[in-house]
PDB file of N, CA and C in Angstrom:
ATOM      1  N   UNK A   1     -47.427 -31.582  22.863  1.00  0.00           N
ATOM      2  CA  UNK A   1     -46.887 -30.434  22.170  1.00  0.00           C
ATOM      3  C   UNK A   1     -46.573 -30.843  20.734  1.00  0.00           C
ATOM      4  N   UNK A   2     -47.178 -29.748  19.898  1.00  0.00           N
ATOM      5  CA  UNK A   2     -46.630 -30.129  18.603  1.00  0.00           C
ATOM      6  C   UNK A   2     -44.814 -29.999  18.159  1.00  0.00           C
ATOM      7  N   UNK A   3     -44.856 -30.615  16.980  1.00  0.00           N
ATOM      8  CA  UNK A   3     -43.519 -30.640  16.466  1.00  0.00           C
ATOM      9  C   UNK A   3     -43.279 -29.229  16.351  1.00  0.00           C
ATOM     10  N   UNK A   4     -44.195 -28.296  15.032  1.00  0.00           N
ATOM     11  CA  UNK A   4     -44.026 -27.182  14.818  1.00  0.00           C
ATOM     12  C   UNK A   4     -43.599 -26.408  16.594  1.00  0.00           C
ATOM     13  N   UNK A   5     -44.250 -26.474  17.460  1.00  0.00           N
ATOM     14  CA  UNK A   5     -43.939 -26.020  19.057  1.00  0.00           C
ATOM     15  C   UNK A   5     -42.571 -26.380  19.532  1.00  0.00           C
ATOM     16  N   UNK A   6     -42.263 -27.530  19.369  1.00  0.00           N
ATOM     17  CA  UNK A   6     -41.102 -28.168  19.758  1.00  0.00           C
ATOM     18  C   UNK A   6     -39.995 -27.265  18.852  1.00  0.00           C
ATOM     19  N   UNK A   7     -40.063 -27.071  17.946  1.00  0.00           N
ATOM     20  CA  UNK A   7     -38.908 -26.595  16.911  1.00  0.00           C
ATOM     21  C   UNK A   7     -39.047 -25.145  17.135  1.00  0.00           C
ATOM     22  N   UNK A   8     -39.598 -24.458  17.029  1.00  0.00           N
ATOM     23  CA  UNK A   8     -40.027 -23.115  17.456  1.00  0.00           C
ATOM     24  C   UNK A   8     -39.487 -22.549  19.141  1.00  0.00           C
ATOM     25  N   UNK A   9     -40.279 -23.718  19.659  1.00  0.00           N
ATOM     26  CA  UNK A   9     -39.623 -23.513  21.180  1.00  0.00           C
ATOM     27  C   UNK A   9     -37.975 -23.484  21.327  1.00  0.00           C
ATOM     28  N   UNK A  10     -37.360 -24.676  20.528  1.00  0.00           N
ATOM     29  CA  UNK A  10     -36.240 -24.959  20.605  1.00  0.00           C
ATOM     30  C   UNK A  10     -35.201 -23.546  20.039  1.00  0.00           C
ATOM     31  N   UNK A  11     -35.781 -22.846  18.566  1.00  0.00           N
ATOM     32  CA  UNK A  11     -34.862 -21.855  18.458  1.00  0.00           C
ATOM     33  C   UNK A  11     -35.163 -20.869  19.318  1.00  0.00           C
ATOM     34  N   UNK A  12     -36.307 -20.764  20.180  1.00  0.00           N
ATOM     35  CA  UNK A  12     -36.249 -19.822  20.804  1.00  0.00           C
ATOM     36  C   UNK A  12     -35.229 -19.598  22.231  1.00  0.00           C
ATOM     37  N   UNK A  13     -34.767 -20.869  22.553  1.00  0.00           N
ATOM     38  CA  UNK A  13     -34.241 -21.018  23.083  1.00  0.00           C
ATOM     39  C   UNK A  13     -32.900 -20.987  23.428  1.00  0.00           C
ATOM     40  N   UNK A  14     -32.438 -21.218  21.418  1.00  0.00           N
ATOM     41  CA  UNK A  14     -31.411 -21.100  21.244  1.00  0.00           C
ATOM     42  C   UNK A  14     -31.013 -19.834  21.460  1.00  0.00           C
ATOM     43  N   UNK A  15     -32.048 -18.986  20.679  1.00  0.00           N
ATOM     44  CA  UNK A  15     -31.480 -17.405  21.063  1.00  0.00           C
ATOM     45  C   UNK A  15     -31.505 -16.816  22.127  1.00  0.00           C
ATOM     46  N   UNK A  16     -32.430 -17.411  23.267  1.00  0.00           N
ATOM     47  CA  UNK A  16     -32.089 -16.725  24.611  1.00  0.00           C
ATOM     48  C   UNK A  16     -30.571 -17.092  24.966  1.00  0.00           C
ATOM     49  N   UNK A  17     -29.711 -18.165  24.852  1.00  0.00           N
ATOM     50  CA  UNK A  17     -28.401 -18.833  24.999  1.00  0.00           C
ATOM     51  C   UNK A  17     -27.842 -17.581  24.990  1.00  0.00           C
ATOM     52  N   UNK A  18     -28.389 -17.613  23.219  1.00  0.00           N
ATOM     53  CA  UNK A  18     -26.907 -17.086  22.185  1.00  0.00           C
ATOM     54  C   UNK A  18     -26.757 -15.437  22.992  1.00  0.00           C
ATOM     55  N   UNK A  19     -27.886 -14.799  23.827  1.00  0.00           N
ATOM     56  CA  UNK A  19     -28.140 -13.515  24.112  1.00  0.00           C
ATOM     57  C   UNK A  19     -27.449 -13.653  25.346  1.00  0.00           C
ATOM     58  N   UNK A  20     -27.346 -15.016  26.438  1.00  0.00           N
ATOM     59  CA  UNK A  20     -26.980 -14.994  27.714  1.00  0.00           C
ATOM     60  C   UNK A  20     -25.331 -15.219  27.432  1.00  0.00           C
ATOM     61  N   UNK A  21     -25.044 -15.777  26.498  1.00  0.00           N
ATOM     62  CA  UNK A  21     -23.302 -15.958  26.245  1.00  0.00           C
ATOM     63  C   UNK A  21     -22.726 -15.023  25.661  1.00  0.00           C
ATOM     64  N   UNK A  22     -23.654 -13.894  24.999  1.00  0.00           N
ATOM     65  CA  UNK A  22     -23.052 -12.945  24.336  1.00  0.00           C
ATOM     66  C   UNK A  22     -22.975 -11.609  25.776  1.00  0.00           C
ATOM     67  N   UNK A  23     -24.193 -11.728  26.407  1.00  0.00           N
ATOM     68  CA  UNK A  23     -24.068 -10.760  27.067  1.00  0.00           C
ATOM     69  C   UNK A  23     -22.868 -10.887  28.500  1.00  0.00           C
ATOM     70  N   UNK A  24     -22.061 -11.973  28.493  1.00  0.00           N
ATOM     71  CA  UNK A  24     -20.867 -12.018  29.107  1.00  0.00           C
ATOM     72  C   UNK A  24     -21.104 -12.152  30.488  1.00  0.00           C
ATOM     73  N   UNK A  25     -22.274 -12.483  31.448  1.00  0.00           N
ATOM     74  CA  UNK A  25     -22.432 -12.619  33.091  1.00  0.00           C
ATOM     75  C   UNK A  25     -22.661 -13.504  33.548  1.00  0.00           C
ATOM     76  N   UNK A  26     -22.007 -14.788  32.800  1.00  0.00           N
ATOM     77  CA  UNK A  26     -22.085 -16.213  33.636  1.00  0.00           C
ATOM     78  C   UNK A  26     -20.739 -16.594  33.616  1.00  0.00           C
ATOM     79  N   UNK A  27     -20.766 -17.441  34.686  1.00  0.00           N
ATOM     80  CA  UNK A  27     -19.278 -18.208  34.246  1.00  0.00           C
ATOM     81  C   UNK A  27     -19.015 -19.126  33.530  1.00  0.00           C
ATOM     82  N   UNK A  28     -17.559 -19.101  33.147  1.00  0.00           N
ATOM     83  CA  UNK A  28     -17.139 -20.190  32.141  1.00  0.00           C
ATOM     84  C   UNK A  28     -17.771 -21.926  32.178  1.00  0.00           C
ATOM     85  N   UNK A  29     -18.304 -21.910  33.339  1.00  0.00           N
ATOM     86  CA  UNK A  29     -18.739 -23.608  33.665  1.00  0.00           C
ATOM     87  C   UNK A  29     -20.146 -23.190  33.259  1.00  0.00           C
ATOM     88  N   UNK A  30     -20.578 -22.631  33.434  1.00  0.00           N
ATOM     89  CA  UNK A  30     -22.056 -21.895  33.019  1.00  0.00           C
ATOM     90  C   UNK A  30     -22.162 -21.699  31.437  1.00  0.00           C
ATOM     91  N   UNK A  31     -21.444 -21.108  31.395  1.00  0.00           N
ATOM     92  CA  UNK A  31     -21.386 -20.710  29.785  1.00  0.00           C
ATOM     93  C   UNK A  31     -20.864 -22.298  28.999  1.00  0.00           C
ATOM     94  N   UNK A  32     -20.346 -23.146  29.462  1.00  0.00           N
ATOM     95  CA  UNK A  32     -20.281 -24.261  28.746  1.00  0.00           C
ATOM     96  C   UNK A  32     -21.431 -25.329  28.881  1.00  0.00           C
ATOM     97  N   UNK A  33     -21.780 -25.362  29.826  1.00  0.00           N
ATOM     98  CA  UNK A  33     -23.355 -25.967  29.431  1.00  0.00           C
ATOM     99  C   UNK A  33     -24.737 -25.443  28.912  1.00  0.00           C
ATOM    100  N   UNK A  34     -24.385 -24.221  28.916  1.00  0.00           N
ATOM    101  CA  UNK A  34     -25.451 -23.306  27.989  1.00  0.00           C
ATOM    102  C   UNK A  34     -24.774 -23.711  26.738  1.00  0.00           C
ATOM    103  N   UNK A  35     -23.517 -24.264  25.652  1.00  0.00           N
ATOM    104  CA  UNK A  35     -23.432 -24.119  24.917  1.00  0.00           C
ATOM    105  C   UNK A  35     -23.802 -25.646  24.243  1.00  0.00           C
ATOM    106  N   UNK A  36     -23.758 -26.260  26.022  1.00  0.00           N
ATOM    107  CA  UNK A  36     -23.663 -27.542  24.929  1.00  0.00           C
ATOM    108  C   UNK A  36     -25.580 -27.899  25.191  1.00  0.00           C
ATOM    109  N   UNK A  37     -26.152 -27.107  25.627  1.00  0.00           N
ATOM    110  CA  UNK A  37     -27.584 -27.399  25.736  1.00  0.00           C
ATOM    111  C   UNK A  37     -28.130 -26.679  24.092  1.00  0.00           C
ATOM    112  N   UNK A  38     -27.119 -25.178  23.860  1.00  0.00           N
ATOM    113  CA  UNK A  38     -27.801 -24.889  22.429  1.00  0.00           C
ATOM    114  C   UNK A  38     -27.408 -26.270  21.146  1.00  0.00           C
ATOM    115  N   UNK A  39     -26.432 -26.278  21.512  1.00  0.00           N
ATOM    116  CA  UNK A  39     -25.686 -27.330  20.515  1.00  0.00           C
ATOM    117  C   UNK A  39     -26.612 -28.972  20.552  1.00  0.00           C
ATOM    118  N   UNK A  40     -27.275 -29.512  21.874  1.00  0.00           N
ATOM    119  CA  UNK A  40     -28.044 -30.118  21.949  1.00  0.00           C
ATOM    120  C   UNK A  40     -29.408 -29.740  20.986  1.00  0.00           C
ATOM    121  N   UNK A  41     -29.837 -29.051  21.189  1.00  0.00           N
ATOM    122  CA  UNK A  41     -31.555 -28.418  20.435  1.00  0.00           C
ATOM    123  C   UNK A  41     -31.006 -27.902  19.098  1.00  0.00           C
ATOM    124  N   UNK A  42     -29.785 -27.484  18.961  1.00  0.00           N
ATOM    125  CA  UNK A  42     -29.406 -27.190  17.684  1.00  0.00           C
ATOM    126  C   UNK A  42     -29.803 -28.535  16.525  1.00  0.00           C
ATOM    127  N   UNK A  43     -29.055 -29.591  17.196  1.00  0.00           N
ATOM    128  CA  UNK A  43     -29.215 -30.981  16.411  1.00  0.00           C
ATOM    129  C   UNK A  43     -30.808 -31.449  16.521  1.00  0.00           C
ATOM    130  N   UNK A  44     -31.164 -31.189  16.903  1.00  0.00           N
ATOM    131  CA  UNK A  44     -32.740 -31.698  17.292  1.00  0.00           C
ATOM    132  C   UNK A  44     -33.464 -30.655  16.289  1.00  0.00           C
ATOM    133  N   UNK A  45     -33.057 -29.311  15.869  1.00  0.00           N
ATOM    134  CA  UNK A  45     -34.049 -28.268  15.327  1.00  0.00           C
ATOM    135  C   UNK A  45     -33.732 -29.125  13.808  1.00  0.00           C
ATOM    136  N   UNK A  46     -32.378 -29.498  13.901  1.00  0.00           N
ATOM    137  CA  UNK A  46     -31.716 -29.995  12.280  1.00  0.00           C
ATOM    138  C   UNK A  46     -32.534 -30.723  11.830  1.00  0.00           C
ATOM    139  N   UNK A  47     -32.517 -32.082  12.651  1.00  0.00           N
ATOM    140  CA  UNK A  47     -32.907 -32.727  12.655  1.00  0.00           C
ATOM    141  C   UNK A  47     -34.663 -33.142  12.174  1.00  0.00           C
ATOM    142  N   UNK A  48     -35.164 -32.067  13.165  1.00  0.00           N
ATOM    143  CA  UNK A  48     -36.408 -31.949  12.586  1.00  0.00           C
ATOM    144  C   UNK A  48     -37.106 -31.237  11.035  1.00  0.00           C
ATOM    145  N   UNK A  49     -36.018 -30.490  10.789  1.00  0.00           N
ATOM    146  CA  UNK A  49     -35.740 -29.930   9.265  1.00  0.00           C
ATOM    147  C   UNK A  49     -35.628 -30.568   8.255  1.00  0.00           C
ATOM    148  N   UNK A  50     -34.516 -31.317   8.304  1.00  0.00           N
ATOM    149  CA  UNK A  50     -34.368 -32.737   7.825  1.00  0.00           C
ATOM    150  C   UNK A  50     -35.216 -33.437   7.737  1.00  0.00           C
ATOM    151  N   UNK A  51     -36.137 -34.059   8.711  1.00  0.00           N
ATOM    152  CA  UNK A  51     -37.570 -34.673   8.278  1.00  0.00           C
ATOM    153  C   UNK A  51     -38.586 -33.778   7.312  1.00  0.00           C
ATOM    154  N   UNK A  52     -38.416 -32.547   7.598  1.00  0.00           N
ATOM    155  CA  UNK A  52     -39.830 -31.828   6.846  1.00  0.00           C
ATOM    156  C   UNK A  52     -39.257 -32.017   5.385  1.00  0.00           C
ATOM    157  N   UNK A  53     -38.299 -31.122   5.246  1.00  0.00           N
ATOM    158  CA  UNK A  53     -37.590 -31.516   3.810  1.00  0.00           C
ATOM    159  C   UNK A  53     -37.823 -32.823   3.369  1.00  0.00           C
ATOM    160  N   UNK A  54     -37.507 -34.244   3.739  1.00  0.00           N
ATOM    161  CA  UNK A  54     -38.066 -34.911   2.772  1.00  0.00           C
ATOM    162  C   UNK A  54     -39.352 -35.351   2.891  1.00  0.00           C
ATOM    163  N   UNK A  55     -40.114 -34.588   3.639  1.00  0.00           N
ATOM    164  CA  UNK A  55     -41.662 -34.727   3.730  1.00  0.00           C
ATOM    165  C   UNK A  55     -42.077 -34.086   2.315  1.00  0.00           C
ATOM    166  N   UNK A  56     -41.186 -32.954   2.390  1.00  0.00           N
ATOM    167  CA  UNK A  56     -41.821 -31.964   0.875  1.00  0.00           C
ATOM    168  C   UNK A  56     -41.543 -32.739  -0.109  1.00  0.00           C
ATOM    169  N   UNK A  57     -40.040 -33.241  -0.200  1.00  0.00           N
ATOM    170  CA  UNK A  57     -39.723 -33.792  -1.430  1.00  0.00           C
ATOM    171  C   UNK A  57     -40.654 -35.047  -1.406  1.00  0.00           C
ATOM    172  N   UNK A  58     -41.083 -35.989  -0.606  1.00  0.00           N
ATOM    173  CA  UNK A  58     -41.719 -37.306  -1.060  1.00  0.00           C
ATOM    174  C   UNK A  58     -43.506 -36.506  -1.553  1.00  0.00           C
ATOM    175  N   UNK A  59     -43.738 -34.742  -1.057  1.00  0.00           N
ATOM    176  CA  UNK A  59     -45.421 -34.912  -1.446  1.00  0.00           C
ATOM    177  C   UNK A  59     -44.729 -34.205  -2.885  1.00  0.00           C
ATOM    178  N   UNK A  60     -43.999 -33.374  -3.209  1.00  0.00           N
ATOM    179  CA  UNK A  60     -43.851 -32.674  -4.679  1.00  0.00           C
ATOM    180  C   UNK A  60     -43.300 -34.046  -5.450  1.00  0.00           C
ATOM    181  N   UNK A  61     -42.612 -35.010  -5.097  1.00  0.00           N
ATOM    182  CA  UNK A  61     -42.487 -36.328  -6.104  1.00  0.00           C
ATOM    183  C   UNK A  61     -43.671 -36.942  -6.545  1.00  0.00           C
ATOM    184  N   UNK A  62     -44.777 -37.230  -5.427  1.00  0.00           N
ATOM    185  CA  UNK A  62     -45.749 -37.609  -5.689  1.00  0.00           C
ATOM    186  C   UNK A  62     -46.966 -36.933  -6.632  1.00  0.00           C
ATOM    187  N   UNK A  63     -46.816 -35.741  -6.338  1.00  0.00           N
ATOM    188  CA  UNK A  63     -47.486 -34.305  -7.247  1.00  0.00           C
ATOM    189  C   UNK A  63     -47.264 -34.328  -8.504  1.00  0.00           C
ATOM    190  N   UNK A  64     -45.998 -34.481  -8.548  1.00  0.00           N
ATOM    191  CA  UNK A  64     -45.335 -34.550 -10.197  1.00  0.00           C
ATOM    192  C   UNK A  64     -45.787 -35.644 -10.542  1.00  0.00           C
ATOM    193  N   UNK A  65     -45.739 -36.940  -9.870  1.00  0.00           N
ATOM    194  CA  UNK A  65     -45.928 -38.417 -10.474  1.00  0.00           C
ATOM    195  C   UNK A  65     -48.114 -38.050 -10.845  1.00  0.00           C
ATOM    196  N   UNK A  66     -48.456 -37.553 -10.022  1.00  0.00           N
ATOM    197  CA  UNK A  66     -50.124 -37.504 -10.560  1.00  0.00           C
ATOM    198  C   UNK A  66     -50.082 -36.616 -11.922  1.00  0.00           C
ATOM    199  N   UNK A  67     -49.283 -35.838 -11.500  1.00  0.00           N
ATOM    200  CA  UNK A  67     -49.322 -34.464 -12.889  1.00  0.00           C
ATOM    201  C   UNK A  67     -48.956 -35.232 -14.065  1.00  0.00           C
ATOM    202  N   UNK A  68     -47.762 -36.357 -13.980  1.00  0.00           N
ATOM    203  CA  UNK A  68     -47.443 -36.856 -14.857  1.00  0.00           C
ATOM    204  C   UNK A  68     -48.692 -37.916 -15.624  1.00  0.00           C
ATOM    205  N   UNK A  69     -49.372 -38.654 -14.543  1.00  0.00           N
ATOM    206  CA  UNK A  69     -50.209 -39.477 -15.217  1.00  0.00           C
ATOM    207  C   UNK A  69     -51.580 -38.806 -15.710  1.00  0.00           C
ATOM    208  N   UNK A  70     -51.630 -37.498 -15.570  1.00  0.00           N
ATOM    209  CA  UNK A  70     -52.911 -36.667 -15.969  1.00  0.00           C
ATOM    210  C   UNK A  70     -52.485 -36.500 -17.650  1.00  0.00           C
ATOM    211  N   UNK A  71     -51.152 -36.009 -17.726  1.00  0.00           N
ATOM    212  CA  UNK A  71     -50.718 -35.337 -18.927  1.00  0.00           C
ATOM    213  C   UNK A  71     -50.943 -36.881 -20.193  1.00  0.00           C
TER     214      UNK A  71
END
């Protein structure tokens, strides 16, 4: 499975949570490991964000550094 899948999957997941804790028909022991499973994939979606971001910043540093040696 790709990353893009993995991260995608993961918020999707989050929002089924956020829809099963909002809609109020589990119990409190229920509803706390649904929160700590979003809160799990939460850090993992970050996380993977965090990598892309400085994926961009190391190819637009590098972009600028060619642009620079063209000029």
């Amino acid at each position: 499975m790709s990353k893009k899948q993995v991260f995608e999957d993961g918020l999707s997941r989050i929002n089924e949570i956020t829809g099963i804790l909002s809609s109020g028909v589990v119990s409190l022991e229920e509803s706390v490991e649904l929160y700590k499973e979003a809160a799990e994939l939460a850090a993992a979606c970050r996380k993977m964000l965090d990598e892309a971001e400085l994926k961009i910043a190391r190819i637009s540093r590098d972009f600028s550094a060619v642009e620079e040696e063209e000029d």
